[in-house]
N, C-alpha and C. Protein backbone atom coordinates (compact mmCIF):
# COMPACT_ATOMS: atom_id res chain seq x y z
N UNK A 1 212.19 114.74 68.19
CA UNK A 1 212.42 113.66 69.14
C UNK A 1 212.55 112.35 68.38
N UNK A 2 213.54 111.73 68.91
CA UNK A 2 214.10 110.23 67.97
C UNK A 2 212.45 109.51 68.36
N UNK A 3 211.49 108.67 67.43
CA UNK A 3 210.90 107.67 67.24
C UNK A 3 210.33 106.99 68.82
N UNK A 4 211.71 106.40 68.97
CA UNK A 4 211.65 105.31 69.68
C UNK A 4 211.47 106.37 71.10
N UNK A 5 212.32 106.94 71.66
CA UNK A 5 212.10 107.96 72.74
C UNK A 5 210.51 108.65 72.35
N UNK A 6 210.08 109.14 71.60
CA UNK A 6 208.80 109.24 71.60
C UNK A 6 207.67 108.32 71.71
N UNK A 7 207.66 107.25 71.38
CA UNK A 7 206.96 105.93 71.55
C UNK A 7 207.13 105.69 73.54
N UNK A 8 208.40 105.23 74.09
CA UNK A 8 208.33 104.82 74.94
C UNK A 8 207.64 106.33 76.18
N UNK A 9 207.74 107.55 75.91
CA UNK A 9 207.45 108.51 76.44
C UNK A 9 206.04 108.74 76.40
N UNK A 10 205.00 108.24 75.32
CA UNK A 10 203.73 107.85 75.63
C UNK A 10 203.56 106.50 76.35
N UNK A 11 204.02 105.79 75.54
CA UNK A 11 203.84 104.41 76.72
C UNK A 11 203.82 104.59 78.14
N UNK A 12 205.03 105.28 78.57
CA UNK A 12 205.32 105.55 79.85
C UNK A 12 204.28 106.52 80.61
N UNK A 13 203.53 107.64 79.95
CA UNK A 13 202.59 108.29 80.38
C UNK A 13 201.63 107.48 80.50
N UNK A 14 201.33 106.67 79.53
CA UNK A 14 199.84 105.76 80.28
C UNK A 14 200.05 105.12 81.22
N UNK A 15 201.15 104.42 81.18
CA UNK A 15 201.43 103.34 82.76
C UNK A 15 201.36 104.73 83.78
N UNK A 16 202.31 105.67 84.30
CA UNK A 16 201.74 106.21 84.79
C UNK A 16 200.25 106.85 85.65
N UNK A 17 199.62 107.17 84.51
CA UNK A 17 198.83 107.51 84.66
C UNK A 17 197.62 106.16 84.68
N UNK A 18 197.69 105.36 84.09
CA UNK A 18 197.16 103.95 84.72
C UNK A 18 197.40 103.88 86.64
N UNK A 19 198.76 104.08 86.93
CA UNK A 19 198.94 103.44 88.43
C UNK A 19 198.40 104.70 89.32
N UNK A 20 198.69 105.90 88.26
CA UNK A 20 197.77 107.53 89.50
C UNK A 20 196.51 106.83 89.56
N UNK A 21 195.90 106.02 88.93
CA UNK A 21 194.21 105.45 89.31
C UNK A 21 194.19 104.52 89.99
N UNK A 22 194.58 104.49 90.93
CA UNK A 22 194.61 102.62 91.69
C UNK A 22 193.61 102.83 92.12
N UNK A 23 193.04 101.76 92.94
CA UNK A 23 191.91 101.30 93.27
C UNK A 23 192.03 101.75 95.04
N UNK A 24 190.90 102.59 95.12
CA UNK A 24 190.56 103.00 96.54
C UNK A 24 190.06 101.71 97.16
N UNK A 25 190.80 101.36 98.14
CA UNK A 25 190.28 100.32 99.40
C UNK A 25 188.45 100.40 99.64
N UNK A 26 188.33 102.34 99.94
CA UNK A 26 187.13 102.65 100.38
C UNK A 26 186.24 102.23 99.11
N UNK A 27 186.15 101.73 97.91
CA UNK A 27 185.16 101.32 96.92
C UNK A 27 184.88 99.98 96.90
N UNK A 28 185.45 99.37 97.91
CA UNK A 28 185.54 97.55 97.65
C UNK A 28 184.13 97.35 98.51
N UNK A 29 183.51 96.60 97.66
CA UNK A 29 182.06 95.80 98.75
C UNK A 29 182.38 94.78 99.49
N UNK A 30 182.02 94.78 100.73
CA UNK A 30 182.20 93.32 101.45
C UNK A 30 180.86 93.43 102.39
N UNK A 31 180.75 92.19 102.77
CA UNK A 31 178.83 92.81 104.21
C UNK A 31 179.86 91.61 105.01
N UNK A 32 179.24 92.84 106.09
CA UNK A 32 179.88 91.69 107.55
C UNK A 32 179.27 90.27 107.58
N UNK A 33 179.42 89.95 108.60
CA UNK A 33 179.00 88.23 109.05
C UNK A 33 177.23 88.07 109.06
N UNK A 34 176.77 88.75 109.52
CA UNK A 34 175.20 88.94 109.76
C UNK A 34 174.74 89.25 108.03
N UNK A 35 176.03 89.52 107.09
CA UNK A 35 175.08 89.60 105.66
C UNK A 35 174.87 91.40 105.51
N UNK A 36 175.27 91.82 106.25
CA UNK A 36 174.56 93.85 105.70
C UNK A 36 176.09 94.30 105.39
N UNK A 37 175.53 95.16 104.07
CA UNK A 37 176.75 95.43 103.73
C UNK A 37 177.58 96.34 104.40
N UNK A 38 178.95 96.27 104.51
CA UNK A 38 179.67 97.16 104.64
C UNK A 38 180.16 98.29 103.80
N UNK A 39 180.24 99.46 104.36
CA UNK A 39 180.49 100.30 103.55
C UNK A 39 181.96 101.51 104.17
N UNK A 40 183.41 100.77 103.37
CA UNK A 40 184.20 101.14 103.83
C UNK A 40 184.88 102.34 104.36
N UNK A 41 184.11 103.40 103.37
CA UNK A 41 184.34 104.89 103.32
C UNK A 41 184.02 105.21 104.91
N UNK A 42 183.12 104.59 105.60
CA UNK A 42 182.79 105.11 107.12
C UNK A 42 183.87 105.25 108.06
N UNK A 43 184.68 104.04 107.10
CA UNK A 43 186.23 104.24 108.27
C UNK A 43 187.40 104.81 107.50
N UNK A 44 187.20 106.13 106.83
CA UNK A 44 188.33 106.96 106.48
C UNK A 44 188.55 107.92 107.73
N UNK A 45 189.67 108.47 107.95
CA UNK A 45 190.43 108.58 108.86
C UNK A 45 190.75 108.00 110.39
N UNK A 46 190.46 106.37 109.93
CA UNK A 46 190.79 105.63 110.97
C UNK A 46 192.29 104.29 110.71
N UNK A 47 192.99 104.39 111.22
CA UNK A 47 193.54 102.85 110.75
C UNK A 47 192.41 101.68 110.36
N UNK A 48 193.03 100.61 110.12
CA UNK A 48 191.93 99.77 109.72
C UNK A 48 192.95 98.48 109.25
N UNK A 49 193.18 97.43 110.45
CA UNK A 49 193.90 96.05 110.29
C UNK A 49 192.54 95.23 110.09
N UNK A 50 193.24 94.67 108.85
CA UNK A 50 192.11 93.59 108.31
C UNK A 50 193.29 91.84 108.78
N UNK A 51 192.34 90.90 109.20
CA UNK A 51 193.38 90.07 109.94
C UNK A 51 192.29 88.55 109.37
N UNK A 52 192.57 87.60 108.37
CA UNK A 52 191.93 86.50 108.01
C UNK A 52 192.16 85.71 109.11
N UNK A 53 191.00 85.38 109.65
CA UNK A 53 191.00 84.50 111.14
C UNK A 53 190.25 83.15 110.92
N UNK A 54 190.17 82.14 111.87
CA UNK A 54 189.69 80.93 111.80
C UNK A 54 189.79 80.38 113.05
N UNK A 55 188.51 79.87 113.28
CA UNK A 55 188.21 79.43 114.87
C UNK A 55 188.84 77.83 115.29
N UNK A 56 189.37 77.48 114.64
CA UNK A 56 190.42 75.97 114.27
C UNK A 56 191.68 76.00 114.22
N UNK A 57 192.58 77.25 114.88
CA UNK A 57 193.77 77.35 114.44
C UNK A 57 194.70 77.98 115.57
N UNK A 58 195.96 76.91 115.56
CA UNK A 58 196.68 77.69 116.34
C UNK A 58 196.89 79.07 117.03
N UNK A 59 196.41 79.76 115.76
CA UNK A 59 196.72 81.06 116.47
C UNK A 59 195.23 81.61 115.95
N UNK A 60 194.52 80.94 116.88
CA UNK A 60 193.55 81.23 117.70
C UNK A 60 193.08 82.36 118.32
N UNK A 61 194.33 82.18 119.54
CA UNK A 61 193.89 82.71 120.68
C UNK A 61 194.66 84.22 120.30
N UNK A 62 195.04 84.66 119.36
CA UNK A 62 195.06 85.99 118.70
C UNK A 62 193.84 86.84 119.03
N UNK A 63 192.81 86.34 118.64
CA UNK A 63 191.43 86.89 118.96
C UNK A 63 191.55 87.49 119.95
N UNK A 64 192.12 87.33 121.24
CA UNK A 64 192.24 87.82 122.58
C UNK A 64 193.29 89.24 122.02
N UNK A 65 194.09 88.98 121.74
CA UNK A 65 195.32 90.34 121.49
C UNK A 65 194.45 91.47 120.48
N UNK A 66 193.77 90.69 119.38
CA UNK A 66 193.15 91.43 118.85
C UNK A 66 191.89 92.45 119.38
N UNK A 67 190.91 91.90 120.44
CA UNK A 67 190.29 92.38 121.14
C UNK A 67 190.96 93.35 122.09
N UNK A 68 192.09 93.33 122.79
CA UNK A 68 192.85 93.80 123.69
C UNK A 68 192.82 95.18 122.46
N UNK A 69 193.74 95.14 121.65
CA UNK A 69 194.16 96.16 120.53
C UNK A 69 193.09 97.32 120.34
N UNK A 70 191.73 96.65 119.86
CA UNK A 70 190.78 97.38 119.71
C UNK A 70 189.77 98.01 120.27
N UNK A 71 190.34 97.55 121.96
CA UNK A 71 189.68 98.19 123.08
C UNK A 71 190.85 99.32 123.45
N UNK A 72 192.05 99.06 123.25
CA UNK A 72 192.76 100.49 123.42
C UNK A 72 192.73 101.14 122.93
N UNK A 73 192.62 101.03 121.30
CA UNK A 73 193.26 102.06 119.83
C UNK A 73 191.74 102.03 119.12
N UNK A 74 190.46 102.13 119.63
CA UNK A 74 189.46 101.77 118.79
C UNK A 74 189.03 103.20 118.31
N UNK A 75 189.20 104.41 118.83
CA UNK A 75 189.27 105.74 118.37
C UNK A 75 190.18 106.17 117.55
N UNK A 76 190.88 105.39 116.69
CA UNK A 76 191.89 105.57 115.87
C UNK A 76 191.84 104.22 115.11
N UNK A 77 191.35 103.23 115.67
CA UNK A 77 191.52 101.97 114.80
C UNK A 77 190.37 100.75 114.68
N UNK A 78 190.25 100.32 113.23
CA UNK A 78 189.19 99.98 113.00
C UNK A 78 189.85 98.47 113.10
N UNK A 79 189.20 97.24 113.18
CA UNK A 79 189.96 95.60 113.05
C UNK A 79 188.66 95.21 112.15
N UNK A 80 188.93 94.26 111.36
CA UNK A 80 188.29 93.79 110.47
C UNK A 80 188.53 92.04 110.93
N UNK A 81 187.92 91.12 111.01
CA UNK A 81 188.20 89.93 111.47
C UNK A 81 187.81 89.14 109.74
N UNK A 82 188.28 88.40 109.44
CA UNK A 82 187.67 88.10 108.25
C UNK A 82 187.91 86.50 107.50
N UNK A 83 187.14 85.90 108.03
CA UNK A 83 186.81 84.75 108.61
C UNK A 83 187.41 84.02 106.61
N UNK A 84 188.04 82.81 106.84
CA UNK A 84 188.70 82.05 105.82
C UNK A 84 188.97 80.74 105.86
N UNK A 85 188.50 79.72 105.25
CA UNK A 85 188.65 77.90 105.74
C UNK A 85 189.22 77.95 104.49
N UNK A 86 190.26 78.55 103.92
CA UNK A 86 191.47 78.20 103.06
C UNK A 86 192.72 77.24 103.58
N UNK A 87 192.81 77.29 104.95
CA UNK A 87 194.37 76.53 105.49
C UNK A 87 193.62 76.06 106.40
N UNK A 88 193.91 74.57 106.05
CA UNK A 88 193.66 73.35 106.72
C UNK A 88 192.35 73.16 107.83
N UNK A 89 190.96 74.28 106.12
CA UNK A 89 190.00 74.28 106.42
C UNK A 89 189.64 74.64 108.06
N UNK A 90 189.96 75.28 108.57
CA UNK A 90 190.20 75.61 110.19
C UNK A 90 189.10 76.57 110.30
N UNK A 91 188.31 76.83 109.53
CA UNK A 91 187.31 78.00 109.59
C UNK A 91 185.81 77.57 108.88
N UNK A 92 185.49 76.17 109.37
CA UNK A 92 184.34 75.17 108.57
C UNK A 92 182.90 75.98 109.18
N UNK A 93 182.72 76.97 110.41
CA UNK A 93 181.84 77.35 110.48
C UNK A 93 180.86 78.25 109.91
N UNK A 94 179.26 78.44 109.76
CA UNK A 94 178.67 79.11 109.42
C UNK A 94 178.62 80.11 110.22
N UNK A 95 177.86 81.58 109.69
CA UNK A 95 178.79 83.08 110.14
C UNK A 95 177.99 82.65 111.22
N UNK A 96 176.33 82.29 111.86
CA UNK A 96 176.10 81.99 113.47
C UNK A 96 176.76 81.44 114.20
N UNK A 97 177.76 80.37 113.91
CA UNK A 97 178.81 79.32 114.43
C UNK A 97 179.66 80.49 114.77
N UNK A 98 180.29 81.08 113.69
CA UNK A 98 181.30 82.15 113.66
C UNK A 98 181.54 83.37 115.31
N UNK A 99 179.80 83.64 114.48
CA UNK A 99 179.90 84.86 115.20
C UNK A 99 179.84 84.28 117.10
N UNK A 100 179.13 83.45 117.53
CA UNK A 100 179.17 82.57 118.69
C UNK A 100 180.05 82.62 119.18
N UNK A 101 180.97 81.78 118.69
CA UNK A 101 182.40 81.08 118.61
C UNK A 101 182.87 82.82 119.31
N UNK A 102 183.36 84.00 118.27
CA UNK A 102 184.05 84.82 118.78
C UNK A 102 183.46 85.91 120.16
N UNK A 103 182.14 85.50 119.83
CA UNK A 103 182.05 86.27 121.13
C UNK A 103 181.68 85.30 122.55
N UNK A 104 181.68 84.31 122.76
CA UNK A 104 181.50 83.64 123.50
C UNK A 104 182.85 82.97 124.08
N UNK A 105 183.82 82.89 123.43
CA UNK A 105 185.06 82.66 123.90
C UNK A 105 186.32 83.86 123.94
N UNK A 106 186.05 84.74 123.02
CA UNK A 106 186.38 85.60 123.08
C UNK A 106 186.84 86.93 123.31
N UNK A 107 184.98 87.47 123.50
CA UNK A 107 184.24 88.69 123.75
C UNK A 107 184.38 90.00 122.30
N UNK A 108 184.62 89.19 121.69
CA UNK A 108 184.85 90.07 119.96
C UNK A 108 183.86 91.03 120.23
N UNK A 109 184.03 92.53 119.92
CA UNK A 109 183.43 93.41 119.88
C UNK A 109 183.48 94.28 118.57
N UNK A 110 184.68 93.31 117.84
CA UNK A 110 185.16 94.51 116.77
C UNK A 110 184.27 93.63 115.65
N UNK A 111 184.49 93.99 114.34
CA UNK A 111 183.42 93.86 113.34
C UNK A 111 184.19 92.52 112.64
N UNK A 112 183.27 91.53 112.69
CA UNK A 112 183.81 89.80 112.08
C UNK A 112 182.70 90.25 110.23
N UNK A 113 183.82 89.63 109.23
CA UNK A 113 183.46 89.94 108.14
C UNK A 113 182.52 88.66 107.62
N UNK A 114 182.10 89.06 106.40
CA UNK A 114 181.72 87.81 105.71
C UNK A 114 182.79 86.95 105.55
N UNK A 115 182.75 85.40 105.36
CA UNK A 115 183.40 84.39 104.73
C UNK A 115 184.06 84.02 103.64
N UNK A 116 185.01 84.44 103.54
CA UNK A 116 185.75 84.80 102.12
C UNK A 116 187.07 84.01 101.55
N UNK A 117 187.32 84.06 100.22
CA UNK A 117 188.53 83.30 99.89
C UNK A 117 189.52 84.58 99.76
N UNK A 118 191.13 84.19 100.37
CA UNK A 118 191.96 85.33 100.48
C UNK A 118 192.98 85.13 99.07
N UNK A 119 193.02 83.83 98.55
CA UNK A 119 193.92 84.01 97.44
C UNK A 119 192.85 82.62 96.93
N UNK A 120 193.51 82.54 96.10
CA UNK A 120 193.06 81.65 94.33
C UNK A 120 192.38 82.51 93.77
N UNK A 121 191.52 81.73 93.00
CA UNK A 121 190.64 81.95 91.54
C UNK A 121 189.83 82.88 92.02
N UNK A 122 189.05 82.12 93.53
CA UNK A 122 188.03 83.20 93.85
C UNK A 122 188.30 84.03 94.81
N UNK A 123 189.50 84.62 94.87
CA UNK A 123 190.12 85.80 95.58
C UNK A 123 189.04 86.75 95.86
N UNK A 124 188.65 87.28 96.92
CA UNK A 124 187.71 88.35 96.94
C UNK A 124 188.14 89.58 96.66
N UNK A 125 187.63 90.74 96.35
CA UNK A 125 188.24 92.09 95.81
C UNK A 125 189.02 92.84 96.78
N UNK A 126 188.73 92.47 98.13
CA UNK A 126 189.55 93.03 99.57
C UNK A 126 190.87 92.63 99.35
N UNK A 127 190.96 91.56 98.99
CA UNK A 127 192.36 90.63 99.43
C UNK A 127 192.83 90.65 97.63
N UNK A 128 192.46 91.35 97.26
CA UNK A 128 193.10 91.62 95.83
C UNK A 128 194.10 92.40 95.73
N UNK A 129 192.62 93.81 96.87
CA UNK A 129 194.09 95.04 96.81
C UNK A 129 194.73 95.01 97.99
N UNK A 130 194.44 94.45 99.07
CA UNK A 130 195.37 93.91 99.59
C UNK A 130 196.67 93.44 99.30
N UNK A 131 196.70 92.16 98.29
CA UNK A 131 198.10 91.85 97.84
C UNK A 131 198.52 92.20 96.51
N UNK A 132 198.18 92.78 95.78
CA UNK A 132 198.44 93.61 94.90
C UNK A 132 198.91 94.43 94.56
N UNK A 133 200.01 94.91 94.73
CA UNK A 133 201.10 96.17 94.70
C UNK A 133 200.42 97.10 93.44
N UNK A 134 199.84 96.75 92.17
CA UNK A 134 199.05 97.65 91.26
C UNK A 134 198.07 98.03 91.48
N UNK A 135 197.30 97.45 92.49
CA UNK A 135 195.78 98.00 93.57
C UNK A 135 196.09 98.48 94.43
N UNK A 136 197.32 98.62 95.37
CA UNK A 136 197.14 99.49 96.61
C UNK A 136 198.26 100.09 96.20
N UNK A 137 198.90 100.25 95.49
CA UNK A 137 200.21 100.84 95.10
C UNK A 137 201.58 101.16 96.21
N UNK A 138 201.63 99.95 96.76
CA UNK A 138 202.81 99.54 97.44
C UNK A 138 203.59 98.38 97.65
N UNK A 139 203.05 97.13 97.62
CA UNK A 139 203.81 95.85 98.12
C UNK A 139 202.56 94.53 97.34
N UNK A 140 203.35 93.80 96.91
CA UNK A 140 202.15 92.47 96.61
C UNK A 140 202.68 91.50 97.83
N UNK A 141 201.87 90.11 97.96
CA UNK A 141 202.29 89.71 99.24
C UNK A 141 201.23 88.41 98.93
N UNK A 142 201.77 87.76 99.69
CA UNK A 142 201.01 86.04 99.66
C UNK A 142 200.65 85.55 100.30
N UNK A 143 198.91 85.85 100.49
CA UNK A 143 198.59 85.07 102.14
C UNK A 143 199.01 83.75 102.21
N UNK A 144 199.66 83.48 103.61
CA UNK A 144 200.35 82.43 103.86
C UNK A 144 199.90 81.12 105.02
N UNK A 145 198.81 81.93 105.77
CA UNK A 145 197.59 81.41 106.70
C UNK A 145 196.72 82.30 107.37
N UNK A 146 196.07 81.13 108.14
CA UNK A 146 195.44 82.61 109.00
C UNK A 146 196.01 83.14 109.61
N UNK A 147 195.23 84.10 110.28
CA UNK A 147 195.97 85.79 111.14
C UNK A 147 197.09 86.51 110.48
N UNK A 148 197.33 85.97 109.12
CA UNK A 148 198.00 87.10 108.85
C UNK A 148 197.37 88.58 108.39
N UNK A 149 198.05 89.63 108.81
CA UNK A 149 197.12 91.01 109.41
C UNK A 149 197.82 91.89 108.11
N UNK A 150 196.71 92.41 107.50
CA UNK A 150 197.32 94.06 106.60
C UNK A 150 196.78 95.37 107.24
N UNK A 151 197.85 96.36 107.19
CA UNK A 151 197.18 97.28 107.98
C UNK A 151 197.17 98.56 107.18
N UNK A 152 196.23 99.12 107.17
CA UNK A 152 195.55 100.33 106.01
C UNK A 152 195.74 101.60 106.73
N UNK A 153 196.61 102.97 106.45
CA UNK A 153 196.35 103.96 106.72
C UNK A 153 195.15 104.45 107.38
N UNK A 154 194.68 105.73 107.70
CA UNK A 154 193.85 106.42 107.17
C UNK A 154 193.36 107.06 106.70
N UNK A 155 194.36 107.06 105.47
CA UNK A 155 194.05 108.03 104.79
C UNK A 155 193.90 107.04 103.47
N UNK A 156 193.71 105.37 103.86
CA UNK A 156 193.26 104.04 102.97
C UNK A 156 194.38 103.90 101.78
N UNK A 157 196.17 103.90 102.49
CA UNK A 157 196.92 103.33 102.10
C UNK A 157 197.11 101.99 102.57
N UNK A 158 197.76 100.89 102.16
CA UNK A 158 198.41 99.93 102.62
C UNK A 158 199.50 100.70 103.52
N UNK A 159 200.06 100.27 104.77
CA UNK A 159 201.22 100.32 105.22
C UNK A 159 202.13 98.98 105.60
N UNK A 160 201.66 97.90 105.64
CA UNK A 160 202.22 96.74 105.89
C UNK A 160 201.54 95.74 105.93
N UNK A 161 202.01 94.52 105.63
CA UNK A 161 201.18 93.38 106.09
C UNK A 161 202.32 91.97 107.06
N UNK A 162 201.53 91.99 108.11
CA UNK A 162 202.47 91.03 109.32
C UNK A 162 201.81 89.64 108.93
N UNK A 163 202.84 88.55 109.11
CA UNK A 163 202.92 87.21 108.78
C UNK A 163 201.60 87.02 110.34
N UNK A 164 201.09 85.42 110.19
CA UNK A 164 200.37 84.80 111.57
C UNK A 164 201.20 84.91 112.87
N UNK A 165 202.73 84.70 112.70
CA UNK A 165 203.04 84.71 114.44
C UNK A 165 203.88 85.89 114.81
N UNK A 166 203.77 87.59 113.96
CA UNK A 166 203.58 88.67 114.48
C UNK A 166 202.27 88.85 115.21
N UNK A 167 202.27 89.21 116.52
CA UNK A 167 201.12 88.94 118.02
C UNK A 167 200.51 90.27 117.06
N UNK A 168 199.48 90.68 117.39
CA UNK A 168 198.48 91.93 117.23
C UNK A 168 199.06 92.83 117.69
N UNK A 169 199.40 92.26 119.02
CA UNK A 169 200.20 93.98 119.81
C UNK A 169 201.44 94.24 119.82
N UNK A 170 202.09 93.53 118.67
CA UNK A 170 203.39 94.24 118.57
C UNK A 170 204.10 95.36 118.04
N UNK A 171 204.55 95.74 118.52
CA UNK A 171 205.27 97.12 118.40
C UNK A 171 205.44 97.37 117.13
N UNK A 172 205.73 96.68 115.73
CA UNK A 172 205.22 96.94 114.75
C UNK A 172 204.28 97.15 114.27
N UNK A 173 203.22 96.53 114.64
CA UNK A 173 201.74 97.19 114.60
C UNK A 173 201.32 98.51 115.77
N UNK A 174 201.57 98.63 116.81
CA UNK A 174 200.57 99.51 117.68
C UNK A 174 201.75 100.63 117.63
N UNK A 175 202.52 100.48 116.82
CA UNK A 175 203.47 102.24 117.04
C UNK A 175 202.81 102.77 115.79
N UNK A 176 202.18 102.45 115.37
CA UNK A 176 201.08 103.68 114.65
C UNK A 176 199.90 104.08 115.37
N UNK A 177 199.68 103.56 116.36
CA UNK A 177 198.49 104.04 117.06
C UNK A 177 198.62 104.97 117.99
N UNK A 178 200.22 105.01 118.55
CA UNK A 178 200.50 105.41 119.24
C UNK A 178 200.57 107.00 119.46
């Protein structure tokens, strides 16, 4: 075998075999709003839309569609709410403020996360492989504000991630539930 074709034919086996190891969704630590950890593996064979929300923001009143969603599809689908004062700081509350806020105007029933950064420096490990096409091994992507929603197999692939003014219940999202 010529050199160079042998060189790039190992190279190429490690990348390979580097990307057969991506990073399982189900290994990432996060603890909900109340502080106890979560432990993701509980929701394998469920969907699972993770959606960075903020009680200061236009699209707000998402919370309602989102609740709607997870009272229909909640035997098949998990929602992750996951609270972020990255865009125009719209999410200044503490998780008691938080958690208040969504169920008192709301009626949130589904699980509100800890307080987290979705992109910069201190990116949390969710929203890593989230936008990371070499961690979830499909698409990288740029949170762009709140409510924008990624939605996870269940079998804890990425399948898409919808911009803030795709609604919760749109037909791009709930025709997998279906």
């Amino acid at each position: 075998m010529n050199p160079f074709k042998a060189f790039f034919a190992t190279f190429n086996s490690k990348v390979n075999k580097d990307t057969s190891k991506l990073t399982s969704i189900y290994n990432i630590e996060i603890n909900t709003l109340q502080g106890e950890s979560l432990d993701l593996n509980n929701f394998k064979g469920k969907y699972i839309l993770f959606v960075n929300v903020a009680s200061k923001c236009g699209f707000t009143p998402q919370y309602k569609e989102l609740q709607e969603l997870y009272a229909t599809y909640k035997d098949k689908l998990e929602i992750f709410g996951v609270p972020c004062n990255q865009f125009g700081k719209q999410e200044p509350g503490n998780a008691s403020e938080i958690s208040e806020f969504c169920a008192v105007n709301y009626g949130v029933d589904f699980t509100i996360l800890e307080k987290i950064d979705v992109k910069g420096s201190n990116q949390h490990l969710l929203y890593k492989w989230l936008t990371d096409a070499n961690k979830n091994g499909v698409k990288s992507s740029t949170v762009k504000w709140n409510f924008q929603k990624y939605l996870v197999s269940p079998k804890g692939q990425l399948i898409d991630y919808y911009f803030s003014t795709t609604s919760p219940k749109s037909l791009k999202i709930s025709k997998h539930f279906k």
